[in-house]
C-alpha atoms as a PDB file:
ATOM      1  CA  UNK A   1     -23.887 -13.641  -1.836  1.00  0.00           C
ATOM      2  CA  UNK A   2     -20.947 -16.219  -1.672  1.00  0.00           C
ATOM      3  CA  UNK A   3     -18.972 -15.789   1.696  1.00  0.00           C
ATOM      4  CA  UNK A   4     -15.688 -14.180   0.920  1.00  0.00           C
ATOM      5  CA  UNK A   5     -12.889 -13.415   3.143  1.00  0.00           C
ATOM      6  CA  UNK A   6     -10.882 -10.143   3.520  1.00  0.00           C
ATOM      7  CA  UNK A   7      -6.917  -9.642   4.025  1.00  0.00           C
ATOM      8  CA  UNK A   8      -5.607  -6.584   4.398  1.00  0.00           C
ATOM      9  CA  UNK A   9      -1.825  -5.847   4.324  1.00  0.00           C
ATOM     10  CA  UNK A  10       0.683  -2.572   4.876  1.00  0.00           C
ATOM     11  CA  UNK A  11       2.624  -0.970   2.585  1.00  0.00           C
ATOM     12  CA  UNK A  12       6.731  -0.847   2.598  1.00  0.00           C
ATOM     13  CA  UNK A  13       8.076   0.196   5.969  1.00  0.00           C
ATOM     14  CA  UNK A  14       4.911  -0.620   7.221  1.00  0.00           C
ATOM     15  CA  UNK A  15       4.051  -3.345  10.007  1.00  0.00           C
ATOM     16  CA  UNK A  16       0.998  -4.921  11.953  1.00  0.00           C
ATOM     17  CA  UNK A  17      -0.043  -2.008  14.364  1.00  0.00           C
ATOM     18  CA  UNK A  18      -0.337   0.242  11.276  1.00  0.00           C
ATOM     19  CA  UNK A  19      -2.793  -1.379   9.502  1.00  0.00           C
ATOM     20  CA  UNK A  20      -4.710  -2.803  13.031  1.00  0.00           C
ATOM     21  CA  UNK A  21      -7.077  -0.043  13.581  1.00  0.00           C
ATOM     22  CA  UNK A  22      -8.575  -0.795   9.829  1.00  0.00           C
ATOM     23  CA  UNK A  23      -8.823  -4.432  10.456  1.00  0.00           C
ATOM     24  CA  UNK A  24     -10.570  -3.970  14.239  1.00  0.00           C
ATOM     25  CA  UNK A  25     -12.766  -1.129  11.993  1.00  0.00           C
ATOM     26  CA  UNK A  26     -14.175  -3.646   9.384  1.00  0.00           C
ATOM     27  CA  UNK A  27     -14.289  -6.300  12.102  1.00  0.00           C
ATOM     28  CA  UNK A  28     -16.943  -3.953  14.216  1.00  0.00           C
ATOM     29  CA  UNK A  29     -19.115  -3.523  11.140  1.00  0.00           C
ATOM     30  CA  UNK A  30     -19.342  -7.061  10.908  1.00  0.00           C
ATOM     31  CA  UNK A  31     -17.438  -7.986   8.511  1.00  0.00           C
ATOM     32  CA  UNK A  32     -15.494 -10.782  10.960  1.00  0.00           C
ATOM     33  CA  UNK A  33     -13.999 -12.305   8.624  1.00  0.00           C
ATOM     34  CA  UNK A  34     -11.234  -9.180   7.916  1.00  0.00           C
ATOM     35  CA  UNK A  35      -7.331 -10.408   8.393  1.00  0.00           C
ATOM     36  CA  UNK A  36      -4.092  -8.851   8.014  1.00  0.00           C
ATOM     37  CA  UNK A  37      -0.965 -10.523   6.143  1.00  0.00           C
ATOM     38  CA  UNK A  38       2.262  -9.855   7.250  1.00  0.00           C
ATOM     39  CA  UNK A  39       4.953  -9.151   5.288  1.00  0.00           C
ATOM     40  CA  UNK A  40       8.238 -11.477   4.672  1.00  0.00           C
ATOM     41  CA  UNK A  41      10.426  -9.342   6.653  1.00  0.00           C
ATOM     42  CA  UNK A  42       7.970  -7.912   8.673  1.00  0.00           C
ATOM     43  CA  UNK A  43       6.680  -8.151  12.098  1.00  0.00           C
ATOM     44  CA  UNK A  44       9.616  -9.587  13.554  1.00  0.00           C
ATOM     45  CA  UNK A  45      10.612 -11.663  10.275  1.00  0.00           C
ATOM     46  CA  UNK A  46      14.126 -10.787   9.987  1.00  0.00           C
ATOM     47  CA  UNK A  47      15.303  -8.991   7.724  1.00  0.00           C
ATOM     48  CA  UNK A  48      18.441  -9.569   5.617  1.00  0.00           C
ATOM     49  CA  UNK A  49      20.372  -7.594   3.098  1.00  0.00           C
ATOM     50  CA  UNK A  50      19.981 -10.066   0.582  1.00  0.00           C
ATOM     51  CA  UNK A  51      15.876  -8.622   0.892  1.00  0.00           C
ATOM     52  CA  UNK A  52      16.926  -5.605  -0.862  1.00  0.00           C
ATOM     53  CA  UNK A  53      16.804  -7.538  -4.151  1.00  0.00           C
ATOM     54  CA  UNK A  54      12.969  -8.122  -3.370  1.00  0.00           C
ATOM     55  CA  UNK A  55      10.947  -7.476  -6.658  1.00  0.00           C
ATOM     56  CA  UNK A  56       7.073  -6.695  -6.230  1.00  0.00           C
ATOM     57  CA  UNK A  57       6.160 -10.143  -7.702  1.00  0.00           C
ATOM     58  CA  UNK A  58       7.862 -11.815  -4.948  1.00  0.00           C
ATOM     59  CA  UNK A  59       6.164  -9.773  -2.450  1.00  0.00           C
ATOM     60  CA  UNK A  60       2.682 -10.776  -4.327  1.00  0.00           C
ATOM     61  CA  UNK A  61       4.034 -14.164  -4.010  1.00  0.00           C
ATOM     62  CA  UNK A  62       4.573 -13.978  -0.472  1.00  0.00           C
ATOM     63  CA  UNK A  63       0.594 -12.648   0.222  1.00  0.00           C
ATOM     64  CA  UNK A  64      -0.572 -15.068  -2.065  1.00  0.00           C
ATOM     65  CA  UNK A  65       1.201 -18.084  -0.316  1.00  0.00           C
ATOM     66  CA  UNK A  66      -0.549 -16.799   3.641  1.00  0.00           C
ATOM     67  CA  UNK A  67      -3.972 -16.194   1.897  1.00  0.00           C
ATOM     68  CA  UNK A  68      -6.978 -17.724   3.490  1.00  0.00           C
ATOM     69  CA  UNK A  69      -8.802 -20.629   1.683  1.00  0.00           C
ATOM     70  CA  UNK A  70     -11.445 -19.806  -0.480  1.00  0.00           C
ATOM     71  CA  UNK A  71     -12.277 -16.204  -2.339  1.00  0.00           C
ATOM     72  CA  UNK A  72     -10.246 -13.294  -1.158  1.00  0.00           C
ATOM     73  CA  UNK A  73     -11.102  -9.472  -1.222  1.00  0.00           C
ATOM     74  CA  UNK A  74      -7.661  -7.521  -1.111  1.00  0.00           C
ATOM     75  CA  UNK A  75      -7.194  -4.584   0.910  1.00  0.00           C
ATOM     76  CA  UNK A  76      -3.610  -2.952   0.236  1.00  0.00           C
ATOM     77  CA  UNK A  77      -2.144   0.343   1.269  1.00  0.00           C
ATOM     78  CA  UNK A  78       1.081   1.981  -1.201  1.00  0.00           C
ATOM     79  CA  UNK A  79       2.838  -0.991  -2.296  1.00  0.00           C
ATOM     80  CA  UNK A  80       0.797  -4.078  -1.268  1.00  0.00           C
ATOM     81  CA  UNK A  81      -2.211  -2.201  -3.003  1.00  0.00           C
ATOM     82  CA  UNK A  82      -0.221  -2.754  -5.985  1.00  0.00           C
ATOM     83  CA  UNK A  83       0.692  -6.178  -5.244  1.00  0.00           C
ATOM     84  CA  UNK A  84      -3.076  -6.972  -5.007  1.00  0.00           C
ATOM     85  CA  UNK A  85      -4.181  -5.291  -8.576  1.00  0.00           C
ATOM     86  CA  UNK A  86      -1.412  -7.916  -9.409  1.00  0.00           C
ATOM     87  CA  UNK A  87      -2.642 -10.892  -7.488  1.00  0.00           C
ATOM     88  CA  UNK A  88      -6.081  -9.684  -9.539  1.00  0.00           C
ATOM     89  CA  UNK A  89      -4.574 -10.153 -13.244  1.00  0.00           C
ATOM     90  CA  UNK A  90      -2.699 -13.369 -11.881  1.00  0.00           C
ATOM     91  CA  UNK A  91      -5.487 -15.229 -10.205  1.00  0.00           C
ATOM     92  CA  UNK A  92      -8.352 -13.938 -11.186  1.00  0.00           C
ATOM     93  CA  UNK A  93     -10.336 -16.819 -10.052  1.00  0.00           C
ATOM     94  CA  UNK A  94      -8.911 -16.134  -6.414  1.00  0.00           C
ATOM     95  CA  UNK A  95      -9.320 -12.932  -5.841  1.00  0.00           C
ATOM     96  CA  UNK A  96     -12.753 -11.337  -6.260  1.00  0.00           C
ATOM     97  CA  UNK A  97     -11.680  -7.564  -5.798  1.00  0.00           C
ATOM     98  CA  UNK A  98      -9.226  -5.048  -4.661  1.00  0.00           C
ATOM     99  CA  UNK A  99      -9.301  -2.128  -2.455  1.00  0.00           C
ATOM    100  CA  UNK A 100      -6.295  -0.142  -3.223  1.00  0.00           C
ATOM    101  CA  UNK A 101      -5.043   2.983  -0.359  1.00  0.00           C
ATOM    102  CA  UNK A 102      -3.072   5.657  -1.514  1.00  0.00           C
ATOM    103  CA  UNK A 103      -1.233   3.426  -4.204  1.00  0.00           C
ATOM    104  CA  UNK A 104       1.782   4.328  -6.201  1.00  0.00           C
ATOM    105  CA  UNK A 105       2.421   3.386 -10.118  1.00  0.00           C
ATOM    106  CA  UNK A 106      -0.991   5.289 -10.902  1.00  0.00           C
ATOM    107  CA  UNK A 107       1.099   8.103 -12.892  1.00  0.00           C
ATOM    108  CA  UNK A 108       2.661  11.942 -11.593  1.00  0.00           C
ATOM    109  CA  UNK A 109       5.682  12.600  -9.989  1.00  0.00           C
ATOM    110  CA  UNK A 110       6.212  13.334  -5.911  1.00  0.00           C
ATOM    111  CA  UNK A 111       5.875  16.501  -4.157  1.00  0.00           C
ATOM    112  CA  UNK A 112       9.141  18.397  -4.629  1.00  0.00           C
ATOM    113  CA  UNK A 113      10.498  18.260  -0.526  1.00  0.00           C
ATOM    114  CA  UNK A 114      10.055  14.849  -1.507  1.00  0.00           C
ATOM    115  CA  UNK A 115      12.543  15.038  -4.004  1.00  0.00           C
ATOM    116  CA  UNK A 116      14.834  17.477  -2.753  1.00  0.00           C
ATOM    117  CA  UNK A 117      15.220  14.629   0.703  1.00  0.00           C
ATOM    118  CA  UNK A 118      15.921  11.920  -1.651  1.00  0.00           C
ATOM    119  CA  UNK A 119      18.498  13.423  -3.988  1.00  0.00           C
ATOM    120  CA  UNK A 120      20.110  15.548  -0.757  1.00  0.00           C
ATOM    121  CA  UNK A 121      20.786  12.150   0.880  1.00  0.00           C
ATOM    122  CA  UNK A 122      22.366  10.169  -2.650  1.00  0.00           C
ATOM    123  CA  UNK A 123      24.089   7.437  -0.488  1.00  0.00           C
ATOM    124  CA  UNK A 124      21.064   6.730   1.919  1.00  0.00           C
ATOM    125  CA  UNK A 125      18.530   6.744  -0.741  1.00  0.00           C
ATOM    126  CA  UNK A 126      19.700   6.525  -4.357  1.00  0.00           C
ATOM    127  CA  UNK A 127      22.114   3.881  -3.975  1.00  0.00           C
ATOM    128  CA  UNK A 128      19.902   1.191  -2.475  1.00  0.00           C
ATOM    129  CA  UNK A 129      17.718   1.375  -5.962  1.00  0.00           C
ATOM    130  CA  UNK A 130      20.875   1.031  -8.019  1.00  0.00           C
ATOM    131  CA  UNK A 131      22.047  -2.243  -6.160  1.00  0.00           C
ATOM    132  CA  UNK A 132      18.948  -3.596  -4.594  1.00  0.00           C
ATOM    133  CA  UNK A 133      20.288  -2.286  -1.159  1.00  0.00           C
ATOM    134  CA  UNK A 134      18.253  -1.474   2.032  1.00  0.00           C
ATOM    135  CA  UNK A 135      16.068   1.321   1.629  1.00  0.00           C
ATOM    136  CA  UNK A 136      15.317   3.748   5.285  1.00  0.00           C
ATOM    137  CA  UNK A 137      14.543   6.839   5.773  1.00  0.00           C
ATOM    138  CA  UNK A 138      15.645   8.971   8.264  1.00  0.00           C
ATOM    139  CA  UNK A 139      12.710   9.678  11.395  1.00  0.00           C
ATOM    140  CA  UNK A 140      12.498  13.288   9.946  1.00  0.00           C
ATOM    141  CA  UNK A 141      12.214  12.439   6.737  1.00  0.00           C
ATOM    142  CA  UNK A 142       9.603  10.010   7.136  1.00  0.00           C
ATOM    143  CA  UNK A 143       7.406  11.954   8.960  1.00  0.00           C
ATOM    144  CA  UNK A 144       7.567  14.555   6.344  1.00  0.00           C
ATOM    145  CA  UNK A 145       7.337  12.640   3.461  1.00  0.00           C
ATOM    146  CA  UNK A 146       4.413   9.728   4.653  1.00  0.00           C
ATOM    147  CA  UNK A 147       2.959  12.257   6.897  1.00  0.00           C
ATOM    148  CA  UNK A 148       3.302  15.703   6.486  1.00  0.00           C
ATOM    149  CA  UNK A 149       5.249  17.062   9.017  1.00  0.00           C
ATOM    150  CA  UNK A 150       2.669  15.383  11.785  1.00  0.00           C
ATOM    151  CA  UNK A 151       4.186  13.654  14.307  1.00  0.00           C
ATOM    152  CA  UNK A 152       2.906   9.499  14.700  1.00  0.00           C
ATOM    153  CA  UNK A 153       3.657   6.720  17.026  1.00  0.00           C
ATOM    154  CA  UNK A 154       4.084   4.982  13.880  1.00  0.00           C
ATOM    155  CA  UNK A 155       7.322   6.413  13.153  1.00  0.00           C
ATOM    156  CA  UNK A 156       9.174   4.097  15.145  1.00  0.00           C
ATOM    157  CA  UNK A 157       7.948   1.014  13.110  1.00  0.00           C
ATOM    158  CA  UNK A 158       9.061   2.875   9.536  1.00  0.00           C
ATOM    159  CA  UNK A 159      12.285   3.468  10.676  1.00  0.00           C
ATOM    160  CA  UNK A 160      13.471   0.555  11.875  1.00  0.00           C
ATOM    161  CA  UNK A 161      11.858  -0.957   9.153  1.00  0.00           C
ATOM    162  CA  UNK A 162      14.275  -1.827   6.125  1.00  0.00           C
ATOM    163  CA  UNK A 163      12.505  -2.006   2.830  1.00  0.00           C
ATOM    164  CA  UNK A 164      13.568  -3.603  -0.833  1.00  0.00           C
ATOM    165  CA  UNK A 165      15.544  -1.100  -2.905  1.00  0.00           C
ATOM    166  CA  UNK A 166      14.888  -3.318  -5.986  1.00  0.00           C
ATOM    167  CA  UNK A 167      10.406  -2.861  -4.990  1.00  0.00           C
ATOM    168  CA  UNK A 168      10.988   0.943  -4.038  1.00  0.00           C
ATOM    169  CA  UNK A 169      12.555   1.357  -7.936  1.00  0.00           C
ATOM    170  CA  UNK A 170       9.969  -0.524  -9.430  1.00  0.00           C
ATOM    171  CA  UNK A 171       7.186   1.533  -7.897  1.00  0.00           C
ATOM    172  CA  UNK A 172       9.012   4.672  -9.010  1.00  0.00           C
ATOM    173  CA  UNK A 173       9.508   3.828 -12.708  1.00  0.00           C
ATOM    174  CA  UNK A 174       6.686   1.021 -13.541  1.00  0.00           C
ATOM    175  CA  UNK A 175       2.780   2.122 -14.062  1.00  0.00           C
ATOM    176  CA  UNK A 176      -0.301  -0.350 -13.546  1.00  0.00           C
ATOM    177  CA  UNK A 177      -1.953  -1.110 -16.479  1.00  0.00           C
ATOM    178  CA  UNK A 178      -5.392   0.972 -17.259  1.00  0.00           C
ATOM    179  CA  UNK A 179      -7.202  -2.607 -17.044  1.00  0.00           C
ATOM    180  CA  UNK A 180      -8.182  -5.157 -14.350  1.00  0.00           C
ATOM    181  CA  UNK A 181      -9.559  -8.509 -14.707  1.00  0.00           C
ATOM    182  CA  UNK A 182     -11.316  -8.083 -11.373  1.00  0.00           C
ATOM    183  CA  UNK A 183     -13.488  -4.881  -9.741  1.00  0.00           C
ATOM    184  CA  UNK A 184     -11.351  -2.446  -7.846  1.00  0.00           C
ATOM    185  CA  UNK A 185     -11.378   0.556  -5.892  1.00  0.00           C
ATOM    186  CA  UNK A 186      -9.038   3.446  -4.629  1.00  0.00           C
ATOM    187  CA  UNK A 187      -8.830   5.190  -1.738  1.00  0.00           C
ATOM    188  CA  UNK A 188      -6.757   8.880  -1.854  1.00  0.00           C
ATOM    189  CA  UNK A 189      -4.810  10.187   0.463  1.00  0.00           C
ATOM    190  CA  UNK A 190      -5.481  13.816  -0.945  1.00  0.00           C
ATOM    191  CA  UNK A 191      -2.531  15.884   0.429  1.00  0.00           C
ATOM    192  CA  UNK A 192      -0.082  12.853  -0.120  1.00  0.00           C
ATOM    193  CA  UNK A 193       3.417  14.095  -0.755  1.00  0.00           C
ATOM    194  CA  UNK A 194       4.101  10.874  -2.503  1.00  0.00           C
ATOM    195  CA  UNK A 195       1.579  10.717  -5.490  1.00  0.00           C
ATOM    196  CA  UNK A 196      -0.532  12.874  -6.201  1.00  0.00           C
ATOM    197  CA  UNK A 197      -4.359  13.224  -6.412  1.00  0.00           C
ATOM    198  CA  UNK A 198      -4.936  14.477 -10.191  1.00  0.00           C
ATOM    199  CA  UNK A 199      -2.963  11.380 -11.401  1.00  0.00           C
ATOM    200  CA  UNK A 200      -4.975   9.051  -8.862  1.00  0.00           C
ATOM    201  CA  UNK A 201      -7.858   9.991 -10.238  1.00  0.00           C
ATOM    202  CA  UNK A 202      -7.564  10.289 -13.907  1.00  0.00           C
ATOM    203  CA  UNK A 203      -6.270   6.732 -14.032  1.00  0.00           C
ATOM    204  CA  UNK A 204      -9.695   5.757 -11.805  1.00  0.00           C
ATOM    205  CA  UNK A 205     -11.711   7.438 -14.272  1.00  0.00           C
ATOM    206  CA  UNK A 206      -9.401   5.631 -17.150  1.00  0.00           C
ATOM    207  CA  UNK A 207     -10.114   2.601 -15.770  1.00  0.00           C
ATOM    208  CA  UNK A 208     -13.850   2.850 -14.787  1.00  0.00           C
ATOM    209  CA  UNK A 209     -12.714   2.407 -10.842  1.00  0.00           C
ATOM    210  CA  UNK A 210     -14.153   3.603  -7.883  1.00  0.00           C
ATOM    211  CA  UNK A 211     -12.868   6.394  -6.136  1.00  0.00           C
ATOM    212  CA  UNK A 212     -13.125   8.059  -2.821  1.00  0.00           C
ATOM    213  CA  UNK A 213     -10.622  10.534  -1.657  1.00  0.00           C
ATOM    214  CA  UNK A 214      -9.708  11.611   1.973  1.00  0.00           C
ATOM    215  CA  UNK A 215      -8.880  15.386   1.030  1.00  0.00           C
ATOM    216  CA  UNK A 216      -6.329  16.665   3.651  1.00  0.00           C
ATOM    217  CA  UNK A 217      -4.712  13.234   4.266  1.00  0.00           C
ATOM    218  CA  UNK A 218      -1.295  12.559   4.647  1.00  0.00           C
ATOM    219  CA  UNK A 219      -0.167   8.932   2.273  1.00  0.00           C
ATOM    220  CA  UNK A 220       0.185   7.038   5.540  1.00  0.00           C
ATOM    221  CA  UNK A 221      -2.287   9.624   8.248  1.00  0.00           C
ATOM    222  CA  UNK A 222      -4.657   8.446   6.416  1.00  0.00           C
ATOM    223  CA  UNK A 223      -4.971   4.644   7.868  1.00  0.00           C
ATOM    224  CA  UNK A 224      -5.673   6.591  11.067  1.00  0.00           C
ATOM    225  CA  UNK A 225      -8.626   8.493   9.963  1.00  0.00           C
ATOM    226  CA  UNK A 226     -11.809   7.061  11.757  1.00  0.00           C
ATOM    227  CA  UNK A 227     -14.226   7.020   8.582  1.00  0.00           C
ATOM    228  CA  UNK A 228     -11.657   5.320   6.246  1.00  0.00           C
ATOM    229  CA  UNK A 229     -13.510   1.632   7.472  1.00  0.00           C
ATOM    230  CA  UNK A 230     -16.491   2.336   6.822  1.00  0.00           C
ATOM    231  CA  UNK A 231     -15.349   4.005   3.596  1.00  0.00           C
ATOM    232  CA  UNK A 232     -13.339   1.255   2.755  1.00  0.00           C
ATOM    233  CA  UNK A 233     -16.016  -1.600   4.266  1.00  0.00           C
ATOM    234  CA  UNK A 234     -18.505   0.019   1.087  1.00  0.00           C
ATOM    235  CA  UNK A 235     -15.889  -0.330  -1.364  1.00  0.00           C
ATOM    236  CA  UNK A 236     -15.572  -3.663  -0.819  1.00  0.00           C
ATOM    237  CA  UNK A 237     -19.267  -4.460  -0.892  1.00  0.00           C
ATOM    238  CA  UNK A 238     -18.970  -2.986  -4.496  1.00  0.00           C
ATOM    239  CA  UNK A 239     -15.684  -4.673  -5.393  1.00  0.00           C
ATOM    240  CA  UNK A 240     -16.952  -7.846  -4.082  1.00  0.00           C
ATOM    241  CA  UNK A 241     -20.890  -8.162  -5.903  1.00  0.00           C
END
């Protein structure tokens, strides 16, 4: 098989010691040549208020301008999973398959304490997608909404961790197309808050993507879970044949 390299990126609040323990994972079952990306505002990037206006292209522009040379295998949770079924239809020619965790714009609405945070806090969270503002949530919110109620060292990172109202909207209204140019996979984050598992996997099976699902996982507990590199390291041998 033609040598391939693998980057793997974090989703919106997200930053490198989240996604770490996959990357060390799929490093330890030999697959050395795993990377993460960080984000443009990420990882001690600053980050402005003039990011709110961030669109998901221009995040899929930013991977795609810090990928490695030569073909790529995309590893995304939430947003950047997205961003690489984009990169996919783009540059199809680049990147030879995508793993997708827990992503949004698959189809279903959020779990309803989801909703109820978001519309009891208009001015923290509403406004930010109406003017590309700076979208945070609060400690207690983000634990209940990325992972149920559990408590992570994580939390610290998400909210101090500003992301693009304009990106956040998009991923709430848009849907990803029930086509791909390249293979692709999902991973689900089966008790996910966020998006939920029917919707996840009706668009897989729409699609003719592979599916595994984590049942009890929370949308962001679930880059913690010990198995999800070995789960994810098949996947990509699939995506990438």
């Amino acid at each position: 098989m033609k040598k391939f390299n693998i980057a793997c990126t974090y989703g919106a609040w997200g930053g490198g010691p989240i996604i770490q323990p996959l990357v060390t994972g799929l490093q330890n079952l030999g697959l050395e040549q795993t990377s993460s990306i960080s984000l443009i505002g990420h990882d001690g990037d600053p980050f402005t208020s003039s990011m709110g206006s961030l669109s998901l292209r221009d995040y899929e522009d930013d991977i795609l301008e810090k990928l490695p040379a030569g073909e790529v295998v995309g590893v995304g949770h939430s947003m950047t999973g997205v961003c690489w079924f984009n990169l996919a239809q783009r540059f199809p020619e680049k990147i030879k398959g995508v793993v997708m965790i827990d992503p949004p714009m698959l189809g279903g609405g959020a779990d309803i304490r989801v909703t109820k945070a978001l519309l009891s806090k208009p001015w923290r969270y509403i406004r930010p997608l109406l003017t590309n503002g700076l979208f945070t949530p609060t400690r207690e919110d983000a634990k209940m909404m990325l992972f149920n109620g559990e408590e992570s060292p994580h939390l610290d990172i998400i909210t101090r961790q500003p992301a693009a109202g304009r990106a956040i909207l998009q991923m709430l209204l848009g849907r990803l197309p029930r086509q791909s140019k390249r293979p692709c996979a999902v991973v689900i984050a089966g008790g996910s808050r966020l998006h939920p598992s029917k919707q996840k996997i009706k668009w897989s099976q729409a699609i003719h993507c592979l599916c595994e699902e984590f049942w009890d996982e929370s949308h962001c507990g679930i880059l913690g879970n010990t198995y999800l590199p070995q789960v994810i390291g098949n996947l990509i041998a699939r995506v990438a044949l």
